[in-house]
N, C-alpha and C. Protein backbone atom coordinates (compact mmCIF):
# COMPACT_ATOMS: atom_id res chain seq x y z
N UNK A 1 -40.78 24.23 30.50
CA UNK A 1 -40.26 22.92 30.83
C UNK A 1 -40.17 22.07 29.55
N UNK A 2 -38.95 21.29 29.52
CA UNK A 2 -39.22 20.47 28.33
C UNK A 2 -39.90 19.14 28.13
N UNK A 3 -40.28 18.75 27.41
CA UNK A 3 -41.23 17.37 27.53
C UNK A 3 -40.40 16.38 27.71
N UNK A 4 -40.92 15.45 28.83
CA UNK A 4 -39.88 14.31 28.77
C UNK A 4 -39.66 13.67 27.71
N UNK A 5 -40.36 12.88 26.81
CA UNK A 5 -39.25 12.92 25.58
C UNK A 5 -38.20 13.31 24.92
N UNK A 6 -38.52 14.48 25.33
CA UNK A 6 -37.34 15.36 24.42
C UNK A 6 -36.21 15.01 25.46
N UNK A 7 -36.79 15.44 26.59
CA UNK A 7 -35.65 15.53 27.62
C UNK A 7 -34.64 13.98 27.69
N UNK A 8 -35.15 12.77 27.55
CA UNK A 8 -35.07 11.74 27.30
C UNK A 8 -33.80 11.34 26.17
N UNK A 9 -33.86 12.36 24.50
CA UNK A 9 -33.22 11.97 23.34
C UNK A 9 -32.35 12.88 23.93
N UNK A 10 -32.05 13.97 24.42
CA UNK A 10 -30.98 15.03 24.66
C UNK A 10 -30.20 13.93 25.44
N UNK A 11 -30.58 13.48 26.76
CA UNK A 11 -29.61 12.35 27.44
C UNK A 11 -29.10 11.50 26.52
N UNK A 12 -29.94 10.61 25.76
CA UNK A 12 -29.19 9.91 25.27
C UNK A 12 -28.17 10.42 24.22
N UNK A 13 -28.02 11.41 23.50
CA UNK A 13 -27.20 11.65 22.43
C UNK A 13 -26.02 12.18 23.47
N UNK A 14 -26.41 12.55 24.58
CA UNK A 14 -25.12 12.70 25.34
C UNK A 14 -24.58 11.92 26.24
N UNK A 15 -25.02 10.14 26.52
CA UNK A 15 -24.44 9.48 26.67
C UNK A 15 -23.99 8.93 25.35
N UNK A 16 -24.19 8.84 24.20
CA UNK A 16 -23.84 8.72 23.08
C UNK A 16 -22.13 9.38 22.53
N UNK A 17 -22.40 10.49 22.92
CA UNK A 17 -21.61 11.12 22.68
C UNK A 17 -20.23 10.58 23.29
N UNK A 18 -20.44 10.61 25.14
CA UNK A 18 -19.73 10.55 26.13
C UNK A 18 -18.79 9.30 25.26
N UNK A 19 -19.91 8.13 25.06
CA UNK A 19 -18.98 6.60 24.81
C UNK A 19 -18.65 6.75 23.55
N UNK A 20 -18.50 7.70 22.45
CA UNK A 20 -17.73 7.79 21.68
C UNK A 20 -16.43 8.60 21.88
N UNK A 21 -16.36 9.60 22.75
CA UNK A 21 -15.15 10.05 22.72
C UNK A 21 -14.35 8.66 23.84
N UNK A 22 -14.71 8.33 24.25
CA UNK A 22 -14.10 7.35 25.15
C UNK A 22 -13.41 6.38 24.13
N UNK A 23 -14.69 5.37 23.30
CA UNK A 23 -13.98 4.40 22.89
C UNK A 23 -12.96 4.93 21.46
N UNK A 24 -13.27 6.47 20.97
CA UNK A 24 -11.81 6.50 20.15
C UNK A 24 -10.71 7.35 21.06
N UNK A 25 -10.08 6.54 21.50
CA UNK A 25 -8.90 7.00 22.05
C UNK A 25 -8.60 6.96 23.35
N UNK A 26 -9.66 7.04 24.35
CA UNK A 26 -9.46 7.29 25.58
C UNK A 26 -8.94 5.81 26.37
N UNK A 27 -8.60 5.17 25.51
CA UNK A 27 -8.37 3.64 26.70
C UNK A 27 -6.98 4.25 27.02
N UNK A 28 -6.54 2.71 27.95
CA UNK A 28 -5.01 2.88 28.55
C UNK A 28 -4.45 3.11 27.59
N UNK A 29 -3.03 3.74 28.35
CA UNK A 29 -2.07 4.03 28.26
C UNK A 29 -1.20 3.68 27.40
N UNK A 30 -0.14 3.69 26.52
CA UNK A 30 0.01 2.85 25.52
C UNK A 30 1.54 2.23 26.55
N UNK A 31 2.07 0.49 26.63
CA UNK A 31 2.46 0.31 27.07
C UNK A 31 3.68 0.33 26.02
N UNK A 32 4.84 0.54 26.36
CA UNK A 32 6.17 0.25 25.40
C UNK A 32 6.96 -1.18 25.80
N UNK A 33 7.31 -1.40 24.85
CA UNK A 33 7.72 -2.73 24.79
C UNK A 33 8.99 -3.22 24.00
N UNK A 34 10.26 -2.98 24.37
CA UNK A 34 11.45 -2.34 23.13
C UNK A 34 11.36 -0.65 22.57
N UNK A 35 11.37 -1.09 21.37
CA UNK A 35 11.63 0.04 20.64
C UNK A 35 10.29 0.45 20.10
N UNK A 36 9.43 -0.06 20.82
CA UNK A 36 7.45 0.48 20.17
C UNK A 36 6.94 0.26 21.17
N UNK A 37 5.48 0.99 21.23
CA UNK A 37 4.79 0.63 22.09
C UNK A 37 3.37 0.18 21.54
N UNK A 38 2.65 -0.48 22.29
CA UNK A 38 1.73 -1.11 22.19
C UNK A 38 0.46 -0.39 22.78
N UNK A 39 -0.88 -0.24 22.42
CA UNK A 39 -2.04 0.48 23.01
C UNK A 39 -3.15 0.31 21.99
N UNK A 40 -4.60 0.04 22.60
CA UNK A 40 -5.56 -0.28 21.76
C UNK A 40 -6.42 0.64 21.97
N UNK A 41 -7.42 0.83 21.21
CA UNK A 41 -8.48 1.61 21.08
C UNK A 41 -9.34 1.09 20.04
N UNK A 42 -10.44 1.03 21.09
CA UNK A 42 -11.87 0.03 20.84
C UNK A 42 -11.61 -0.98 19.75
N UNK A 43 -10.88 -1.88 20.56
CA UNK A 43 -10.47 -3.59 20.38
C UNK A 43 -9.59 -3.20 18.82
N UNK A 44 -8.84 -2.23 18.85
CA UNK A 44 -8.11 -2.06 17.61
C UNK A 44 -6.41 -2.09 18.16
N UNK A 45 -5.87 -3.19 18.24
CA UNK A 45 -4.39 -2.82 18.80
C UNK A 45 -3.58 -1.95 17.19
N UNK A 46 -2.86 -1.35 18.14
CA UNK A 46 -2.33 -0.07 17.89
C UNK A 46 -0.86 -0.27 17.89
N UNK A 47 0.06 -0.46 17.22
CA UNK A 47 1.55 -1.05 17.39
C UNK A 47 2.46 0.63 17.13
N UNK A 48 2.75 1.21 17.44
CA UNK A 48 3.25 2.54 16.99
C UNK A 48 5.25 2.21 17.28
N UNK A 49 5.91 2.18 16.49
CA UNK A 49 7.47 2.46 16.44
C UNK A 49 7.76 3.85 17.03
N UNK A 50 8.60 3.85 17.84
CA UNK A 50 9.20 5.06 18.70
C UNK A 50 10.56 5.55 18.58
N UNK A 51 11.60 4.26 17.79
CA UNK A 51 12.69 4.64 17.37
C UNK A 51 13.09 3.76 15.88
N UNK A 52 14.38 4.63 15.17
CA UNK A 52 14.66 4.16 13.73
C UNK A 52 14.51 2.56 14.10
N UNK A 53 14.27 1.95 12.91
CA UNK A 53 14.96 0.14 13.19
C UNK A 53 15.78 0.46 11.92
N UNK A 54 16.53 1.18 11.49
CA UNK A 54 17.76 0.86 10.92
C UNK A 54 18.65 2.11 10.77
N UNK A 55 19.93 2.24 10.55
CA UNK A 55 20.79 3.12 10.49
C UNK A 55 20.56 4.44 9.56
N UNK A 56 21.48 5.28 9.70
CA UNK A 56 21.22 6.15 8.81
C UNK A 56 22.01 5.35 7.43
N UNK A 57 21.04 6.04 6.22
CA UNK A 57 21.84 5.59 5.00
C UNK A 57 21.45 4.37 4.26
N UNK A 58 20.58 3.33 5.40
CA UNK A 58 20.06 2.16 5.46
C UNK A 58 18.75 2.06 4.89
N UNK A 59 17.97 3.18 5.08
CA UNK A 59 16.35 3.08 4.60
C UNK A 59 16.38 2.43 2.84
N UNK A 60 15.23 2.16 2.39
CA UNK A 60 14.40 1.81 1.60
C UNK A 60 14.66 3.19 0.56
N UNK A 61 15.03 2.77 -0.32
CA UNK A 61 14.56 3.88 -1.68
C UNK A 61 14.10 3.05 -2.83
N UNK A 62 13.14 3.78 -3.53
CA UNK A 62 12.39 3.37 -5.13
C UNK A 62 13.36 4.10 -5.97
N UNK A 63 14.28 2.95 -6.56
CA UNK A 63 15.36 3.29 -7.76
C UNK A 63 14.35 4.47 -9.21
N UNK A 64 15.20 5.23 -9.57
CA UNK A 64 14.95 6.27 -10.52
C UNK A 64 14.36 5.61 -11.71
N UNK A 65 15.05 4.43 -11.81
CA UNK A 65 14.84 3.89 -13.37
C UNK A 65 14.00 2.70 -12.79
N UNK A 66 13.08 1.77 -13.85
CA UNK A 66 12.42 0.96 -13.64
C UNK A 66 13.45 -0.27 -13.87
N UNK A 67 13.11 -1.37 -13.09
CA UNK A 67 14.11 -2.51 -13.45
C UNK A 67 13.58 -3.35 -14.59
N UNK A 68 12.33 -3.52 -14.88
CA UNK A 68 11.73 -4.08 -16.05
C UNK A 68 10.82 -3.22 -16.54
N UNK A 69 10.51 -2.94 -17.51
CA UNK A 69 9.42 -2.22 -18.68
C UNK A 69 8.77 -3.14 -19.54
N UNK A 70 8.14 -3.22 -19.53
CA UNK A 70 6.77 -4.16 -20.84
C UNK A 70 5.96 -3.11 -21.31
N UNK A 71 6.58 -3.15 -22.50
CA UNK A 71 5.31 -2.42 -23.36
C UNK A 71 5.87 -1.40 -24.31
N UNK A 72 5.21 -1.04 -25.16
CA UNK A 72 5.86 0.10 -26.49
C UNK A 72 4.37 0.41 -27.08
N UNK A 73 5.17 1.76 -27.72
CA UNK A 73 3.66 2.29 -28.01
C UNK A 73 4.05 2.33 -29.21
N UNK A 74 5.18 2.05 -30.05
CA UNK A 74 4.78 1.23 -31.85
C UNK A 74 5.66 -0.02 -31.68
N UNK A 75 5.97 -0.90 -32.50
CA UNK A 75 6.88 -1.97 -32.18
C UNK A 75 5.85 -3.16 -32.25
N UNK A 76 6.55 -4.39 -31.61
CA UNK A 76 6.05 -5.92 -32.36
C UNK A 76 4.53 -5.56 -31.98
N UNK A 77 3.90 -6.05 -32.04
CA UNK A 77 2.27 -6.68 -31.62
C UNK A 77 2.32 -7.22 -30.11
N UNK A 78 3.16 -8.27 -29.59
CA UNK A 78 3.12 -8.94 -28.21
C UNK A 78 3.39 -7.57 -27.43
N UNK A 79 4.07 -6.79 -27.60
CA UNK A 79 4.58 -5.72 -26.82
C UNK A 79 3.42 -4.55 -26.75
N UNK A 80 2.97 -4.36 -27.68
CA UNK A 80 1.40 -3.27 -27.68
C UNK A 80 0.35 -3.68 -26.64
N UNK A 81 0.75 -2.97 -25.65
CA UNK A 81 -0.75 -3.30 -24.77
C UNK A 81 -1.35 -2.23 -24.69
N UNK A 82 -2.89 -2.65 -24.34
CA UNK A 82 -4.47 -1.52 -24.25
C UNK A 82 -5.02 -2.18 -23.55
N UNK A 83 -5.28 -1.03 -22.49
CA UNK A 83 -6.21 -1.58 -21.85
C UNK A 83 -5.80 -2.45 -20.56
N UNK A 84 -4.70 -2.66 -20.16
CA UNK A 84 -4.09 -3.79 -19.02
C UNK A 84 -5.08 -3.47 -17.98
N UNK A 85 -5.47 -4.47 -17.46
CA UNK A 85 -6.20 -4.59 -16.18
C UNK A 85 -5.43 -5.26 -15.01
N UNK A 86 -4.46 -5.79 -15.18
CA UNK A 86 -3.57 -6.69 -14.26
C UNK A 86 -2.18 -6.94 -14.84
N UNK A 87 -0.97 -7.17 -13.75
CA UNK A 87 0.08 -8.06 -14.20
C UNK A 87 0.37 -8.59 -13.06
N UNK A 88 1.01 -10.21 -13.60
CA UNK A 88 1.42 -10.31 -11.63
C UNK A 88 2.45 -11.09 -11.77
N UNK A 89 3.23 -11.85 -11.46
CA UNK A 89 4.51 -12.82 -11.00
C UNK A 89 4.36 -14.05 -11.03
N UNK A 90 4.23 -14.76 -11.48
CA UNK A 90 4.25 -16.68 -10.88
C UNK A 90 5.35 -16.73 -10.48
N UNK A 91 5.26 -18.08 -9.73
CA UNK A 91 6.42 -18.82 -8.91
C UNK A 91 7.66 -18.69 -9.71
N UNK A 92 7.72 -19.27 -10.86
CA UNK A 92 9.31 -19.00 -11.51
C UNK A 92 9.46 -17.93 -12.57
N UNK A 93 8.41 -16.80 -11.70
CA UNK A 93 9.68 -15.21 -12.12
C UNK A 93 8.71 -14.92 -13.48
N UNK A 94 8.07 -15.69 -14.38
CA UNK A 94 7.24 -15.38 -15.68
C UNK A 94 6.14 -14.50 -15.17
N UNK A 95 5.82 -13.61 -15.38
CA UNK A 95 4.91 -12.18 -15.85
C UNK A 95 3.90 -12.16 -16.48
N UNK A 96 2.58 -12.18 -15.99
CA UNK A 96 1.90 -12.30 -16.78
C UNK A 96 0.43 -11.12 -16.70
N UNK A 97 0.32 -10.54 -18.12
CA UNK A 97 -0.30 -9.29 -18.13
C UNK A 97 -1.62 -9.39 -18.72
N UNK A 98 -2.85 -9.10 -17.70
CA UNK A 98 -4.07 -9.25 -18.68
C UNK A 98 -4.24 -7.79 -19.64
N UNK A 99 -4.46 -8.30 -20.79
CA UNK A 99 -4.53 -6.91 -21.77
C UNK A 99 -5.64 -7.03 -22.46
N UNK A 100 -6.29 -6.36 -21.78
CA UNK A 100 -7.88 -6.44 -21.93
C UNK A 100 -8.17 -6.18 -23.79
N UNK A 101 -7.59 -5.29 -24.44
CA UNK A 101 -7.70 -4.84 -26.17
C UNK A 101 -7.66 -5.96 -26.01
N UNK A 102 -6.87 -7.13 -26.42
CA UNK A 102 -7.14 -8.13 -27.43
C UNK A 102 -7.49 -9.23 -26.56
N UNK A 103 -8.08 -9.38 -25.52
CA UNK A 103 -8.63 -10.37 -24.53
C UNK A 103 -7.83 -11.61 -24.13
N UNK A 104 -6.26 -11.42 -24.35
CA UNK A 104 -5.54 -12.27 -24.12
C UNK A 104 -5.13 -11.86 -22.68
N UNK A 105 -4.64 -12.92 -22.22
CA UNK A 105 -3.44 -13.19 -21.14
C UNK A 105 -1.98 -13.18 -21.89
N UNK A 106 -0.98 -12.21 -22.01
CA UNK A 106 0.37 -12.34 -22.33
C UNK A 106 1.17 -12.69 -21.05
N UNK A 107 2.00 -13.71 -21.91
CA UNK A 107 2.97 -13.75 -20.76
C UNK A 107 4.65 -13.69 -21.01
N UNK A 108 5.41 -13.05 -20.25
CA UNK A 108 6.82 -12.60 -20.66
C UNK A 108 7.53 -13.18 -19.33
N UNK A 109 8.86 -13.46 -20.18
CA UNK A 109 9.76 -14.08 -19.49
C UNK A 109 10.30 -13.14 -18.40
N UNK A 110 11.54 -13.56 -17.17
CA UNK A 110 11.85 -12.53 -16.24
C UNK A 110 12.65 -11.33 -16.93
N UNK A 111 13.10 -11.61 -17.99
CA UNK A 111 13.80 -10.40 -18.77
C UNK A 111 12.78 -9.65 -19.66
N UNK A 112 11.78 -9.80 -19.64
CA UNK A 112 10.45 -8.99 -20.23
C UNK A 112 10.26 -9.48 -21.64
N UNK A 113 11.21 -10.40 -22.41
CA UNK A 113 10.75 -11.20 -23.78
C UNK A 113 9.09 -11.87 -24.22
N UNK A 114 8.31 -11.45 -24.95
CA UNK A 114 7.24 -12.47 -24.98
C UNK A 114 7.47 -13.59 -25.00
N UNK A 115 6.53 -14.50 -24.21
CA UNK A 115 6.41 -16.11 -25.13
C UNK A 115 5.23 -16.63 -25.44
N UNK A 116 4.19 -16.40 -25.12
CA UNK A 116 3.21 -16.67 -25.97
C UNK A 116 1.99 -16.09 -24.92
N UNK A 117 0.50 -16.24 -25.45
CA UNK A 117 -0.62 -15.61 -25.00
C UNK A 117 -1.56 -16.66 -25.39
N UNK A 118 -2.83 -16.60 -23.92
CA UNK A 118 -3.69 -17.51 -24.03
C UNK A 118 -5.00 -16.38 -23.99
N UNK A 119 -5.93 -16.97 -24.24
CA UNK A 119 -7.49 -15.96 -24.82
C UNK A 119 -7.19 -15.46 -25.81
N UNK A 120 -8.92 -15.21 -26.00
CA UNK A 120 -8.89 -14.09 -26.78
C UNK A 120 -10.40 -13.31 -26.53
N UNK A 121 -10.86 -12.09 -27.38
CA UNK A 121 -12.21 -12.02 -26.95
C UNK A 121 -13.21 -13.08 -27.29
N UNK A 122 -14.27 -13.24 -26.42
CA UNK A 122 -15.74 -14.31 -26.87
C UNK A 122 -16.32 -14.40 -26.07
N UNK A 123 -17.32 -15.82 -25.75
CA UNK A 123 -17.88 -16.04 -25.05
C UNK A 123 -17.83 -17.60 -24.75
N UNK A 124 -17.00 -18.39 -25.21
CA UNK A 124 -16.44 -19.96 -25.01
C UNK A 124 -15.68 -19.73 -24.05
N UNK A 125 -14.99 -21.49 -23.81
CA UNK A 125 -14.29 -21.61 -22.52
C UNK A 125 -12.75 -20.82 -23.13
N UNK A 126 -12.38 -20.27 -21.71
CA UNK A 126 -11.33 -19.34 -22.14
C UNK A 126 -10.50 -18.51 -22.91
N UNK A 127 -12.15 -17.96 -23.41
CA UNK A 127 -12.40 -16.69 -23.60
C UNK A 127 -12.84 -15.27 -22.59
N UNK A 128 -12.39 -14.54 -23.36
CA UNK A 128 -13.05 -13.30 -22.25
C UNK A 128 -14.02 -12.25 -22.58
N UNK A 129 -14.70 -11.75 -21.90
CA UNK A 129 -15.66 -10.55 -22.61
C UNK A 129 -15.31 -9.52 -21.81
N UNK A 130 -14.28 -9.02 -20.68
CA UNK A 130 -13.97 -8.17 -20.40
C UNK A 130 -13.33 -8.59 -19.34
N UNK A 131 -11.97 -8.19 -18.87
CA UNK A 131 -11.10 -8.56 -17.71
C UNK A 131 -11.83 -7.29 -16.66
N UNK A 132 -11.21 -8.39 -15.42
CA UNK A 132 -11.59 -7.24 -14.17
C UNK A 132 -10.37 -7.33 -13.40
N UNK A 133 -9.80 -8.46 -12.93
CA UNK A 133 -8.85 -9.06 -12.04
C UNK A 133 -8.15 -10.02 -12.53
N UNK A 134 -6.92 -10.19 -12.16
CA UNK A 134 -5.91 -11.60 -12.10
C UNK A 134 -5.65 -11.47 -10.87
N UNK A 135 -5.35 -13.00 -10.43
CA UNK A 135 -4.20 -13.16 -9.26
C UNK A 135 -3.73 -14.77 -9.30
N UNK A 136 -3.01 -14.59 -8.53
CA UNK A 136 -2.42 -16.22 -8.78
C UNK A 136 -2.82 -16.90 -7.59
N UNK A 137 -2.81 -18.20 -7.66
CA UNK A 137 -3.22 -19.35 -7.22
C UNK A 137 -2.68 -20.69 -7.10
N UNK A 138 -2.30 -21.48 -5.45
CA UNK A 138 -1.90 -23.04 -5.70
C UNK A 138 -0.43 -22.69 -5.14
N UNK A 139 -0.22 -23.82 -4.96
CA UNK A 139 0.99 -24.00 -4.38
C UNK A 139 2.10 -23.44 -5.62
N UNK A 140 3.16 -22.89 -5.25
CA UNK A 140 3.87 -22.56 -5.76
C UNK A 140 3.76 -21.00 -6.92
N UNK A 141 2.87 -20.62 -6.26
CA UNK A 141 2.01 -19.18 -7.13
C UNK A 141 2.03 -20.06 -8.94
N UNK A 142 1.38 -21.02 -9.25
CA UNK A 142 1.60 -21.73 -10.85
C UNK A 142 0.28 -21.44 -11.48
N UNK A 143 -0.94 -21.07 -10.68
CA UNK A 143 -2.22 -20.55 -11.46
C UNK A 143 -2.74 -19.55 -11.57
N UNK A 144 -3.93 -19.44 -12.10
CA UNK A 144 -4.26 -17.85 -12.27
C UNK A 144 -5.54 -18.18 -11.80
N UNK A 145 -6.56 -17.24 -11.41
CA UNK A 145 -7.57 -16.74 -11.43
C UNK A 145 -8.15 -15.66 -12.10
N UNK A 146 -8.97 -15.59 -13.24
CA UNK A 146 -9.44 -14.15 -13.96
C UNK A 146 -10.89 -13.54 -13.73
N UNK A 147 -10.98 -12.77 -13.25
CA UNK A 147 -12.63 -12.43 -13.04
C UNK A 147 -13.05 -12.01 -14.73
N UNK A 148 -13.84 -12.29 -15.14
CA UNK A 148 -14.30 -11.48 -16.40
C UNK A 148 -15.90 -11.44 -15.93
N UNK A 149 -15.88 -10.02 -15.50
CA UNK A 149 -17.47 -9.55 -15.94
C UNK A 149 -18.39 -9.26 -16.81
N UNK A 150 -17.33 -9.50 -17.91
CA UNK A 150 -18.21 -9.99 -19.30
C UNK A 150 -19.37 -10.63 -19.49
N UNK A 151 -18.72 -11.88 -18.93
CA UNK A 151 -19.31 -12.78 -19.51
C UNK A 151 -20.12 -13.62 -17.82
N UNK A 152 -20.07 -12.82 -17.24
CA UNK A 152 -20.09 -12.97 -15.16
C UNK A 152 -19.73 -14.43 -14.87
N UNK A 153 -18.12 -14.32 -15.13
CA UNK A 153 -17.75 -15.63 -14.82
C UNK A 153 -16.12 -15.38 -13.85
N UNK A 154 -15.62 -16.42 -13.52
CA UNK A 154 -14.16 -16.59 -12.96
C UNK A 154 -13.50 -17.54 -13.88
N UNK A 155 -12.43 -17.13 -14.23
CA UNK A 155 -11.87 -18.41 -15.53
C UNK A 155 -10.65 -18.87 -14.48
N UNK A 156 -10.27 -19.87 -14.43
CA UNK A 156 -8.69 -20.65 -14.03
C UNK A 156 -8.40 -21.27 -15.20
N UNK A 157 -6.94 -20.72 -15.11
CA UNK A 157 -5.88 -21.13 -16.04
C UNK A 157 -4.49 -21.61 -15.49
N UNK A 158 -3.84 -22.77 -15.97
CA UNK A 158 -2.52 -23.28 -15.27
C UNK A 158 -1.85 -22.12 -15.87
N UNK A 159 -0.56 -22.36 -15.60
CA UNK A 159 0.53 -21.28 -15.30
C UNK A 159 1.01 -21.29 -16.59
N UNK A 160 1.23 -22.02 -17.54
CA UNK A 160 0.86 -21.91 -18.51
C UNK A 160 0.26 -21.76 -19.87
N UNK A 161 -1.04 -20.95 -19.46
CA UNK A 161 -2.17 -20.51 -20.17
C UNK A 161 -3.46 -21.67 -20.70
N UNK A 162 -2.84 -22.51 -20.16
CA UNK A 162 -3.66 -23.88 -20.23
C UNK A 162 -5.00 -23.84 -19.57
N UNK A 163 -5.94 -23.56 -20.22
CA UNK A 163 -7.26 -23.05 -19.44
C UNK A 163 -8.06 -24.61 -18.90
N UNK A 164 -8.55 -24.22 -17.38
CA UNK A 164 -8.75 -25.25 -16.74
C UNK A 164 -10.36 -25.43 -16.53
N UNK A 165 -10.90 -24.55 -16.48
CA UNK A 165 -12.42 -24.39 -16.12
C UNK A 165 -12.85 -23.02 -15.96
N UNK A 166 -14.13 -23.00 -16.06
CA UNK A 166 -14.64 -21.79 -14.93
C UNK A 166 -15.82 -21.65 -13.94
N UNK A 167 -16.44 -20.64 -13.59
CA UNK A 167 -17.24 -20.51 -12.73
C UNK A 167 -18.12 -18.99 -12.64
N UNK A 168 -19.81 -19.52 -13.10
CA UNK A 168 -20.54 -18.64 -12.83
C UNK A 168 -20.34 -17.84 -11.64
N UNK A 169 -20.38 -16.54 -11.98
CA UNK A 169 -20.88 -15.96 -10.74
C UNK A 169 -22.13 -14.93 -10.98
């Protein structure tokens, strides 16, 4: 005979069991609704497409060639990057690339031209001791946010490299 204890953990790993195959997958039915249907599983709605939403000929393709390029591996100095940890977009189309080698922020016009760069390496205000992240910030995507774990800080900079403050972390 087995000891009730034991007998006890065997039940439960098999009601255990039971309410896991249940809650992945076993709820209702998936209802359709147009051209998808709708169905959740364990409080996860589930949206699944059932027919094309666009024509043949119509889909999405990633062009062969790149539409912008930044960067050269001999050529001016602004164009030499090492090390990029980020690039991202502001509001009016300017590009801006953290390039961790020389601890600047570059930033290039929508046709990929430099125009100038803010940082450099250190440990003063807007400086960096090692990039981790960019992203932008504020109405109109016009700021930045930089993590540098360098120096375990967050730097903000206006959209034009105009360094604004930062923040321990």
């Amino acid at each position: 005979m087995i000891p009730r204890e034991r007998r006890h953990k065997r039940h439960t790993a098999l009601l255990v069991a039971v309410w896991a195959a249940y809650a992945s997958g076993c709820g209702p039915e998936p209802r359709e609704t147009g051209g998808w249907a709708v169905r959740d599983s364990s409080d996860v709605r589930i949206v699944e497409n059932l027919e094309r939403a666009w024509g043949e000929g119509d889909a999405w393709r990633v062009a062969n060639d790149p539409t912008l390029e930044i960067g050269v591996e001999e050529g001016e100095e602004p164009y030499q990057l090492f090390r990029v940890s980020d690039a991202v977009r502001l509001g009016d189309g300017r590009i801006v690339v953290s390039n961790s080698g020389s601890g600047e922020l570059r930033f290039f016009d929508l046709e990929g031209r430099f125009l100038y760069s803010a940082g450099r390496h250190g440990e003063g205000p807007g400086e960096f001791g090692e990039f981790s992240s960019m992203r932008v910030w504020g109405s109109g995507r016009r700021g930045l946010v930089v993590t540098d774990p360098g120096n375990s800080r967050v730097n903000f900079f206006q959209g034009n490299g105009e360094y604004i403050g930062s923040a321990r972390v």
